[in-house]
N, C-alpha and C. Protein backbone atom coordinates (compact mmCIF):
# COMPACT_ATOMS: atom_id res chain seq x y z
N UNK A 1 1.36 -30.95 32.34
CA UNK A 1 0.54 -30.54 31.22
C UNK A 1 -0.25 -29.30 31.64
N UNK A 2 -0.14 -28.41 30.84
CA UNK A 2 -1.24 -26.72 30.89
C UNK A 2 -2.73 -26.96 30.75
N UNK A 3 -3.47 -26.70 31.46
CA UNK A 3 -4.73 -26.76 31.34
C UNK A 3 -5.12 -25.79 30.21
N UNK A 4 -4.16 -24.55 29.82
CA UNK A 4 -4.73 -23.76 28.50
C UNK A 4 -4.10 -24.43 27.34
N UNK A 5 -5.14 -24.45 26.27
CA UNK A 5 -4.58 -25.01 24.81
C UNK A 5 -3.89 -23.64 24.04
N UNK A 6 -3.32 -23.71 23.41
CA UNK A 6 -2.45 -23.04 22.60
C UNK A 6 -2.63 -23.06 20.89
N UNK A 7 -3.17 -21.48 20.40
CA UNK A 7 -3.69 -21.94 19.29
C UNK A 7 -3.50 -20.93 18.55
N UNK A 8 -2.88 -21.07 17.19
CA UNK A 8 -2.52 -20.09 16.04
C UNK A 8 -3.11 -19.94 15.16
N UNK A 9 -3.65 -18.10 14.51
CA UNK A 9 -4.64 -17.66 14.58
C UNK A 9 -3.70 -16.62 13.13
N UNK A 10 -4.19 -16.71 12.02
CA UNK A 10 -3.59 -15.93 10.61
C UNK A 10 -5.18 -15.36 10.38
N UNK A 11 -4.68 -13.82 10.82
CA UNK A 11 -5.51 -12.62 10.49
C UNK A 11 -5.30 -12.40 8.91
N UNK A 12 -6.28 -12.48 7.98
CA UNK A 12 -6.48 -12.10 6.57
C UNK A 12 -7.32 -11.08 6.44
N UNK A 13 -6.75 -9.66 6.01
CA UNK A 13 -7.52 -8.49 5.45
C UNK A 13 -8.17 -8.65 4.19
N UNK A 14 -9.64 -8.64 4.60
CA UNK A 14 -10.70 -8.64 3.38
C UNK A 14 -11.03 -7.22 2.44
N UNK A 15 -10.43 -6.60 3.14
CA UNK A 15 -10.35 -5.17 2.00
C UNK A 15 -9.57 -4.61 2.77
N UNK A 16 -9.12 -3.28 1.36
CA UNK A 16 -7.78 -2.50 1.78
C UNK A 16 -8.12 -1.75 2.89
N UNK A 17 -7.25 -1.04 3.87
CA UNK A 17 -6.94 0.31 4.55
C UNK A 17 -7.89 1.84 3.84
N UNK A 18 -8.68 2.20 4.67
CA UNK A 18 -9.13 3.45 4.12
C UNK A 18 -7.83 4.61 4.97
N UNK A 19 -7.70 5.61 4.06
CA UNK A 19 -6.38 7.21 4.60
C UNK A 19 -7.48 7.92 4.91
N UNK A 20 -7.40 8.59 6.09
CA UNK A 20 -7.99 9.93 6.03
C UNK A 20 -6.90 10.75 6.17
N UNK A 21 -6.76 11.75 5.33
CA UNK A 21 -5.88 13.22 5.29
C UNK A 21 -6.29 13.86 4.35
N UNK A 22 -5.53 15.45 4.03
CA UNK A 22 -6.10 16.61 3.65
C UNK A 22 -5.84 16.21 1.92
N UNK A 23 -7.27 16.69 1.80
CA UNK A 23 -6.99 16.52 -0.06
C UNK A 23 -6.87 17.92 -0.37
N UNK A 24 -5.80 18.12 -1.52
CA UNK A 24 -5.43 19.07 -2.40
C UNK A 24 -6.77 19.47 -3.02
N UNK A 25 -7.77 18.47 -3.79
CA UNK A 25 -8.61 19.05 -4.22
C UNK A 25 -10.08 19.41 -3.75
N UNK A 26 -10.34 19.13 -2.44
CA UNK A 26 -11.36 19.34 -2.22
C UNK A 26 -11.48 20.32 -0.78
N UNK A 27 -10.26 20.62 -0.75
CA UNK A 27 -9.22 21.64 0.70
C UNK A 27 -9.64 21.21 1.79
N UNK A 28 -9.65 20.41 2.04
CA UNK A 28 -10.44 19.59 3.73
C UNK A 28 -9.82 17.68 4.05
N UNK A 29 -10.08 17.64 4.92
CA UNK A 29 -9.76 16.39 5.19
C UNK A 29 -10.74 15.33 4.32
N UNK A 30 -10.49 14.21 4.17
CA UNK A 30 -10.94 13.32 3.15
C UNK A 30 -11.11 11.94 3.43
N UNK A 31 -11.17 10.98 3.32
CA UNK A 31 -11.44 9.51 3.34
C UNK A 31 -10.80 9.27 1.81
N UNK A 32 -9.59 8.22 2.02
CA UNK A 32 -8.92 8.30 0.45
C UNK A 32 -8.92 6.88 0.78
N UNK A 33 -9.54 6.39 -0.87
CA UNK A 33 -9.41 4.61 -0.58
C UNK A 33 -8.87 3.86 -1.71
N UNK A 34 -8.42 2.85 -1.63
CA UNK A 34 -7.59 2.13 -2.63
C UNK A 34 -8.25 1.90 -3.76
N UNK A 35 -7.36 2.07 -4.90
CA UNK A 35 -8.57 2.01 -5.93
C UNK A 35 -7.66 0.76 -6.85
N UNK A 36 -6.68 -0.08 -5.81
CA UNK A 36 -6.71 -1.41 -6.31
C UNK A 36 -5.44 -1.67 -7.48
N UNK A 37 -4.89 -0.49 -7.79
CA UNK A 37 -3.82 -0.30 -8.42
C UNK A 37 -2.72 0.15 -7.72
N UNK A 38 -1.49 -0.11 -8.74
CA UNK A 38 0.23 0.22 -8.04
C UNK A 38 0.70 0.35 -9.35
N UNK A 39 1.63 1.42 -8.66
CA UNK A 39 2.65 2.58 -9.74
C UNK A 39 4.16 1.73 -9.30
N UNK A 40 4.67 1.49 -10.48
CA UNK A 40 6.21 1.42 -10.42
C UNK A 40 6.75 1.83 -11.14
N UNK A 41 8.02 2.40 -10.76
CA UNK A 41 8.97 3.06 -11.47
C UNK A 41 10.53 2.63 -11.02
N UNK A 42 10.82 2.26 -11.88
CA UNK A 42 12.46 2.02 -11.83
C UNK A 42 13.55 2.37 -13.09
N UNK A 43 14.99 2.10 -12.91
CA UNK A 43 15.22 2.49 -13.52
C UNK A 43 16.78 1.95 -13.70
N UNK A 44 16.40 0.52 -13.41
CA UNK A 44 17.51 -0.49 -13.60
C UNK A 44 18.27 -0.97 -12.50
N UNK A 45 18.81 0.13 -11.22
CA UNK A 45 19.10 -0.34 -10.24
C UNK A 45 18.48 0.09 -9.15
N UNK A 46 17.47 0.95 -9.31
CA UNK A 46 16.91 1.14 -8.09
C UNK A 46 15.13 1.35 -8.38
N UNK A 47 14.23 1.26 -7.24
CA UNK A 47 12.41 0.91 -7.76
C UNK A 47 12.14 1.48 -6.41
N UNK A 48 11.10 2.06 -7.10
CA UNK A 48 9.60 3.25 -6.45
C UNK A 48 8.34 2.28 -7.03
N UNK A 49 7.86 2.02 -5.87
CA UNK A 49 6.50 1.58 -5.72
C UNK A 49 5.43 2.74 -5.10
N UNK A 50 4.47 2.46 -5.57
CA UNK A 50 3.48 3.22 -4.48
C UNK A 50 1.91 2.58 -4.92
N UNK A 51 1.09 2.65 -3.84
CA UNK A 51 -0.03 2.51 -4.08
C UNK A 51 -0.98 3.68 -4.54
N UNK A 52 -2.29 3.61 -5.11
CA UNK A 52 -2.96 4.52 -5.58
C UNK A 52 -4.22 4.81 -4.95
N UNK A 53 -4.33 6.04 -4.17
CA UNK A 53 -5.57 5.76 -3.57
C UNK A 53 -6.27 7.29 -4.18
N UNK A 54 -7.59 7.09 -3.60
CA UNK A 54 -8.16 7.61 -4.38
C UNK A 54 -9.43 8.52 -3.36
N UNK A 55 -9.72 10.11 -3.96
CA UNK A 55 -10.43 10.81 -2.64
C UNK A 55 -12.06 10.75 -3.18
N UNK A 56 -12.90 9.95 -2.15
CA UNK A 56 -14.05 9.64 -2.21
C UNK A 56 -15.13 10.93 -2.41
N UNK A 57 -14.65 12.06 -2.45
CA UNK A 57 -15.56 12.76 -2.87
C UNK A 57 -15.15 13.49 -4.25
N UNK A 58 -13.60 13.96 -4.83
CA UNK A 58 -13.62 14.64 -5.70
C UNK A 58 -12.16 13.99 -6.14
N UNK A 59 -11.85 12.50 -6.11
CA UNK A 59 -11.14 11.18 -6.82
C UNK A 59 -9.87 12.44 -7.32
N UNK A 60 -9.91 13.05 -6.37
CA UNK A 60 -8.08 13.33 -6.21
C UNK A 60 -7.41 12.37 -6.03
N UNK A 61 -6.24 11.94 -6.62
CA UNK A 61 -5.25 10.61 -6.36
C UNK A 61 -4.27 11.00 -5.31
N UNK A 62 -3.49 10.00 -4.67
CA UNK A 62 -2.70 10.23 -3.31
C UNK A 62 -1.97 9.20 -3.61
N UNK A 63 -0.40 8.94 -3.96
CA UNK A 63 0.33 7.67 -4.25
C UNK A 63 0.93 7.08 -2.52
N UNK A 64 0.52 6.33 -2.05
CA UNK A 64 1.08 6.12 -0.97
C UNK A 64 2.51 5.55 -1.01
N UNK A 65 4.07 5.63 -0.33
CA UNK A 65 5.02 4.79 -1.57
C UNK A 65 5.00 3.74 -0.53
N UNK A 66 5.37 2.37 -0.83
CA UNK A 66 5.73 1.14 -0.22
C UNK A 66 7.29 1.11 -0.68
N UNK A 67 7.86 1.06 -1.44
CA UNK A 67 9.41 1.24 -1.69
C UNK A 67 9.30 2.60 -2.28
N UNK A 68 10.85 3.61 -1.99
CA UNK A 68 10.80 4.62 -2.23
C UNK A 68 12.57 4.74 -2.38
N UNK A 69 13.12 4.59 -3.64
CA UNK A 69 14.75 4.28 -3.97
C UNK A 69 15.51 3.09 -3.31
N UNK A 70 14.58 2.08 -3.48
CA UNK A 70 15.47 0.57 -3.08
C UNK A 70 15.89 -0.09 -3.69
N UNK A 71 17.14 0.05 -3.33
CA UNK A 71 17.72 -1.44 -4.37
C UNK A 71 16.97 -2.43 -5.22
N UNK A 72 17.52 -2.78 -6.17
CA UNK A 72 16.29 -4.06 -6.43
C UNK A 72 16.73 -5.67 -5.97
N UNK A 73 17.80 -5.63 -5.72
CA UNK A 73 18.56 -6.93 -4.97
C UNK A 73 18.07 -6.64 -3.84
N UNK A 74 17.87 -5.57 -3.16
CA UNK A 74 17.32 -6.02 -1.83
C UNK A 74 15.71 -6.24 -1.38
N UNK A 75 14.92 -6.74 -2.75
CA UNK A 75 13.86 -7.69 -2.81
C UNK A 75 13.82 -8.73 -3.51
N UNK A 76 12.89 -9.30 -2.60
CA UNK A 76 12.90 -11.02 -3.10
C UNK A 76 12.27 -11.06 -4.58
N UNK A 77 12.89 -11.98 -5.19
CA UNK A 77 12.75 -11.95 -6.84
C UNK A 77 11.28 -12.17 -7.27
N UNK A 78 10.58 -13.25 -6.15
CA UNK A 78 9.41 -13.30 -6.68
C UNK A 78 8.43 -11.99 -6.25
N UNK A 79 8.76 -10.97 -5.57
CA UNK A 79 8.18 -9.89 -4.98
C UNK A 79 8.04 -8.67 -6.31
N UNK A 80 9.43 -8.37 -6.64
CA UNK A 80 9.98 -7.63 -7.87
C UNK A 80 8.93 -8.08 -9.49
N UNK A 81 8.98 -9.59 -9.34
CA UNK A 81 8.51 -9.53 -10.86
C UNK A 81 6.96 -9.53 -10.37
N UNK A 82 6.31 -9.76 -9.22
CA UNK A 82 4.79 -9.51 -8.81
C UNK A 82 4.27 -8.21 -9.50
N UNK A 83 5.42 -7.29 -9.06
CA UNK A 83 5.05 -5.65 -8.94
C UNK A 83 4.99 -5.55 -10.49
């Protein structure tokens, strides 16, 4: 028997990811943060996701993509009708 115990540990993110990169509208680097919405677009056999973030000083938008021309069979069904 191990004298160390062994113990499993599910990390849960309490808020989104902040981006820092260059905003178009304010010509400088930025802090861009989720503003909690998602863009989809498809078009029967294939889907564009992206997230929407947003620039904390002059709310320039930045679509981040999470799918970008994927199949739609190659996501899980309950994932597809989430989006």
């Amino acid at each position: 028997m191990s004298c160390f115990e062994q113990r499993r540990y599910e990390i849960i993110p309490t808020e989104t990811y902040e981006i820092i990169r260059p905003c178009a509208g304010c010509g400088g680097k930025s802090v861009f943060q989720s503003t909690k919405k998602i863009r989809v677009n498809s078009n029967g056999k294939q889907i564009d996701a992206w997230l929407i973030y947003q620039c904390g000083k002059c709310k320039h938008t930045y679509n981040l993509p999470v799918y970008s021309r994927i199949s739609i069979q190659a996501i899980e069904k309950r994932e597809y009708e989430a989006l």
